[in-house]
Protein backbone atom coordinates (compact mmCIF):
# COMPACT_ATOMS: atom_id res chain seq x y z
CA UNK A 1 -120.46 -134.86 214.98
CA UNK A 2 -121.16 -133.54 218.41
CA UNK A 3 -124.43 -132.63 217.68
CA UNK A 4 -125.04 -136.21 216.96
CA UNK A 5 -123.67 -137.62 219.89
CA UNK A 6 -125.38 -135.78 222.08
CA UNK A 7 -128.50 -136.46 220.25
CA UNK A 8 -128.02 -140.29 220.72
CA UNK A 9 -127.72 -139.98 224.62
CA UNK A 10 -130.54 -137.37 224.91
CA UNK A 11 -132.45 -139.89 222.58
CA UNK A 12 -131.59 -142.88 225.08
CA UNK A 13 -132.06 -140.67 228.12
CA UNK A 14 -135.72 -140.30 226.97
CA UNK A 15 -136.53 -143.58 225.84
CA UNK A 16 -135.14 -144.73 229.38
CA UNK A 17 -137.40 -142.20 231.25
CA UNK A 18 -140.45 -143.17 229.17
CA UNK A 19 -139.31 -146.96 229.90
CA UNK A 20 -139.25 -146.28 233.78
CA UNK A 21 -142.48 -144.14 233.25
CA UNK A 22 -144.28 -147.58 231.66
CA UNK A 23 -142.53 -149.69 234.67
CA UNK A 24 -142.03 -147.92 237.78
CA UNK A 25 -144.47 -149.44 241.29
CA UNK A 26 -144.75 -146.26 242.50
CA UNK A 27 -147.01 -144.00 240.97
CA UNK A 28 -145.31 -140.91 242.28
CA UNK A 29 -142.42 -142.54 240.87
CA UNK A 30 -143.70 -142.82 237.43
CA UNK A 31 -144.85 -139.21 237.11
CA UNK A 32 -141.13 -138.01 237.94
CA UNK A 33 -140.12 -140.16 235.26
CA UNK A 34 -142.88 -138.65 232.67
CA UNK A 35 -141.41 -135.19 233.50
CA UNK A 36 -137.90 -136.73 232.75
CA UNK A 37 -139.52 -137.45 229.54
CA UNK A 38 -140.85 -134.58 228.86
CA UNK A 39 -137.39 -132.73 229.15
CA UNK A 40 -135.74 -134.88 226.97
CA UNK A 41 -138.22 -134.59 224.57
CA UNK A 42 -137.45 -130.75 224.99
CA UNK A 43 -134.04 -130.96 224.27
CA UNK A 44 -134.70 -132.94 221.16
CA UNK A 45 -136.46 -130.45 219.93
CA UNK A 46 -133.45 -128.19 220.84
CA UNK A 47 -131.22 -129.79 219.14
CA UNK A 48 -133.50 -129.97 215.95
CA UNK A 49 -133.56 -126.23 215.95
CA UNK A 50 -137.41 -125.86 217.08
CA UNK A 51 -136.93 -123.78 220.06
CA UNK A 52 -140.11 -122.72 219.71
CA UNK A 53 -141.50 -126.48 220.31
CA UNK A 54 -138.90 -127.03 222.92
CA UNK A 55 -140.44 -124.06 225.16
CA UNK A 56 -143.72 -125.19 224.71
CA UNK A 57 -142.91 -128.40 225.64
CA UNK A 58 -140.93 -127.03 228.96
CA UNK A 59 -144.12 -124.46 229.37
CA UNK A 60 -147.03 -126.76 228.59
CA UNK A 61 -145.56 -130.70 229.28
CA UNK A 62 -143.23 -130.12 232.05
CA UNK A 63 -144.81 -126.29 233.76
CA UNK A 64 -148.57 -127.76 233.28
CA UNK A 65 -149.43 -130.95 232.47
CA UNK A 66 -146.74 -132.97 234.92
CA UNK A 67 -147.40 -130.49 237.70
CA UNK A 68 -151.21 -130.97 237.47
CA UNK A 69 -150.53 -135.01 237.39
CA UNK A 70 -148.64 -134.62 240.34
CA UNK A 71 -150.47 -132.86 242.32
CA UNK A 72 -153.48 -135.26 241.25
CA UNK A 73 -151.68 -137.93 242.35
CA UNK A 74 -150.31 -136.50 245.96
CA UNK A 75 -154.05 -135.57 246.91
CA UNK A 76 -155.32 -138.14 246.31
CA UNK A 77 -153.06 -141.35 246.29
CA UNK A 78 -154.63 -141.93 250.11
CA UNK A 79 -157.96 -142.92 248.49
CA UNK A 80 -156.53 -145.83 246.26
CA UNK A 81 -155.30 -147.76 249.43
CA UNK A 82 -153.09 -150.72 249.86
CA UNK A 83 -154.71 -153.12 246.75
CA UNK A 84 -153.58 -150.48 243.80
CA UNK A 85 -150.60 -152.21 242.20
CA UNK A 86 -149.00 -151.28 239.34
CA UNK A 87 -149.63 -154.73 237.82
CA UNK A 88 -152.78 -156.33 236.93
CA UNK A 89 -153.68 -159.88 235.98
CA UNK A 90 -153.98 -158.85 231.99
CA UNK A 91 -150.01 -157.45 232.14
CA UNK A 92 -149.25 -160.13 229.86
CA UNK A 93 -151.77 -159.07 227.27
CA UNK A 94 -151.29 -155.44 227.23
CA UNK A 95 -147.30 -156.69 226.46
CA UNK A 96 -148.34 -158.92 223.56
CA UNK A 97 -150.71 -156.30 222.15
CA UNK A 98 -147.83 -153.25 222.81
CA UNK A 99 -145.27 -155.93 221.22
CA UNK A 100 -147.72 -156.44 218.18
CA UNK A 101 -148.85 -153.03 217.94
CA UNK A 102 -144.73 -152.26 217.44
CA UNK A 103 -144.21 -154.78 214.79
CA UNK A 104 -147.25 -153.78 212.49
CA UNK A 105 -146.08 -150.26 213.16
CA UNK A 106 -142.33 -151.08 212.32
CA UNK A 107 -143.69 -152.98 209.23
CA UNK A 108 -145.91 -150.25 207.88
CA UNK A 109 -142.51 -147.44 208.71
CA UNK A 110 -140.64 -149.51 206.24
CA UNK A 111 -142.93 -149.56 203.52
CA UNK A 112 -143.30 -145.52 203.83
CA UNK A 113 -140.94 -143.72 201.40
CA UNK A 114 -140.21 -140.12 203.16
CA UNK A 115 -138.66 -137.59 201.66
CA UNK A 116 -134.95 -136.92 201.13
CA UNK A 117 -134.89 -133.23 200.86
CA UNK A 118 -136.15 -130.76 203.33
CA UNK A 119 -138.45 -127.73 202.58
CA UNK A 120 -137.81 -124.49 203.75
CA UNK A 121 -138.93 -123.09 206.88
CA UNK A 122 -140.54 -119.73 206.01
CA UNK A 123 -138.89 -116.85 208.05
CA UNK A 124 -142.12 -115.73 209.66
CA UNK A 125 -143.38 -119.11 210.96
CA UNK A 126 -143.52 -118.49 214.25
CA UNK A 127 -145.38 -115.15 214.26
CA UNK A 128 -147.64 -116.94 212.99
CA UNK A 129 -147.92 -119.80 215.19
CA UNK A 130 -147.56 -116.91 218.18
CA UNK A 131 -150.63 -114.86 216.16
CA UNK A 132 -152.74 -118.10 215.96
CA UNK A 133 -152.81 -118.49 219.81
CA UNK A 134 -154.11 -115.85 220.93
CA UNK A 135 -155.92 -114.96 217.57
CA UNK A 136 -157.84 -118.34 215.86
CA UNK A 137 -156.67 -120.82 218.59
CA UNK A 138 -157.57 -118.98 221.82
CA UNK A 139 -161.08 -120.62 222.64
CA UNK A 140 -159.21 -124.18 222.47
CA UNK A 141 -156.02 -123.07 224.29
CA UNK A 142 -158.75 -121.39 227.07
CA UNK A 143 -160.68 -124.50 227.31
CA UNK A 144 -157.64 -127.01 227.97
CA UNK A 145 -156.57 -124.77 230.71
CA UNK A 146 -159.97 -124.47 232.09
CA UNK A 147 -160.11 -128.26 231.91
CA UNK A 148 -156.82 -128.44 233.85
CA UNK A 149 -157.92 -126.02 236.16
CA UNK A 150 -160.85 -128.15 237.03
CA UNK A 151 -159.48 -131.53 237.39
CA UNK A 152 -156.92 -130.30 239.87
CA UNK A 153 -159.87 -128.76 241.53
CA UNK A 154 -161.55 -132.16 241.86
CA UNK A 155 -158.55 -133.48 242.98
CA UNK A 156 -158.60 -131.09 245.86
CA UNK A 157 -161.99 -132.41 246.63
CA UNK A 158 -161.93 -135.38 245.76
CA UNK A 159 -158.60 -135.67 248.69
CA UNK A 160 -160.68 -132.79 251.34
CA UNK A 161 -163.62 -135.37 251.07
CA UNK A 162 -161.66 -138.24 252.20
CA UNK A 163 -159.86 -136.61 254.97
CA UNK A 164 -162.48 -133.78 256.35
């Protein structure tokens, strides 16, 4: 019963972070609520007993990804200037498509019959998942750092260029 409760709030503490990523002004703003995200999403995964997801997702989301979209964003926020709002003139049209998008979505959910009973989790599954990262998986898992690694690198340009 706990367990359950304390999924509901962590389940409403993310949806409200990913809600004030979607709506925030400020960019900075935004990104701080993405990380909030990301940590909920974490602790989901915590309390669904896939630790190994939920450090992965504190590692990789939150250690990584958010820190790189920071940084992008406080080198080189200068160059957008006063004009970059978050809000455009087609607001209203991205909110009927994201409405619509939700109801076909919801529709096609209900239709899907899912299954009652849950396999079993092999004991070894994450040895595997560990041996498949730095065995079959490496070259991709090299490559998205390397591609992180560079775009914070033309950040840093892109901000050195504008001041220097």
């Amino acid at each position: 019963m706990l367990q359950q409760v304390i999924f509901i709030l962590m389940a409403i503490f993310t949806l409200g972070m990913a809600l004030g990523t979607v709506t925030a002004r400020n960019l900075f703003h935004a990104a701080l609520f993405l990380v909030g995200t990301f940590a909920g999403v974490a602790v989901l995964y915590v309390l669904l007993e896939a630790e190994f997801l939920a450090v992965s997702q504190v590692v990789v989301y939150i250690g990584a990804i958010a820190t790189l979209i920071i940084f992008a964003i406080m080198l080189s926020r200068s160059m957008m200037g006063k004009e970059a709002g978050a809000m455009n003139k087609q607001w209203l049209f991205a909110a009927g498509g994201s409405a619509l998008l939700f109801i076909v979505l919801a529709m096609l959910l209900s239709k899907v019959p899912f299954a009652t009973q849950v396999a079993p989790v092999p004991p070894d599954t994450i040895e595997q998942i560990g041996s498949s990262f730095v065995g079959v998986y490496v070259i991709p898992f090299e490559v998205a750092s390397v591609l992180l690694l560079v775009a914070l690198i033309g950040a840093i340009m892109l901000a050195r260029e504008r001041h220097g």
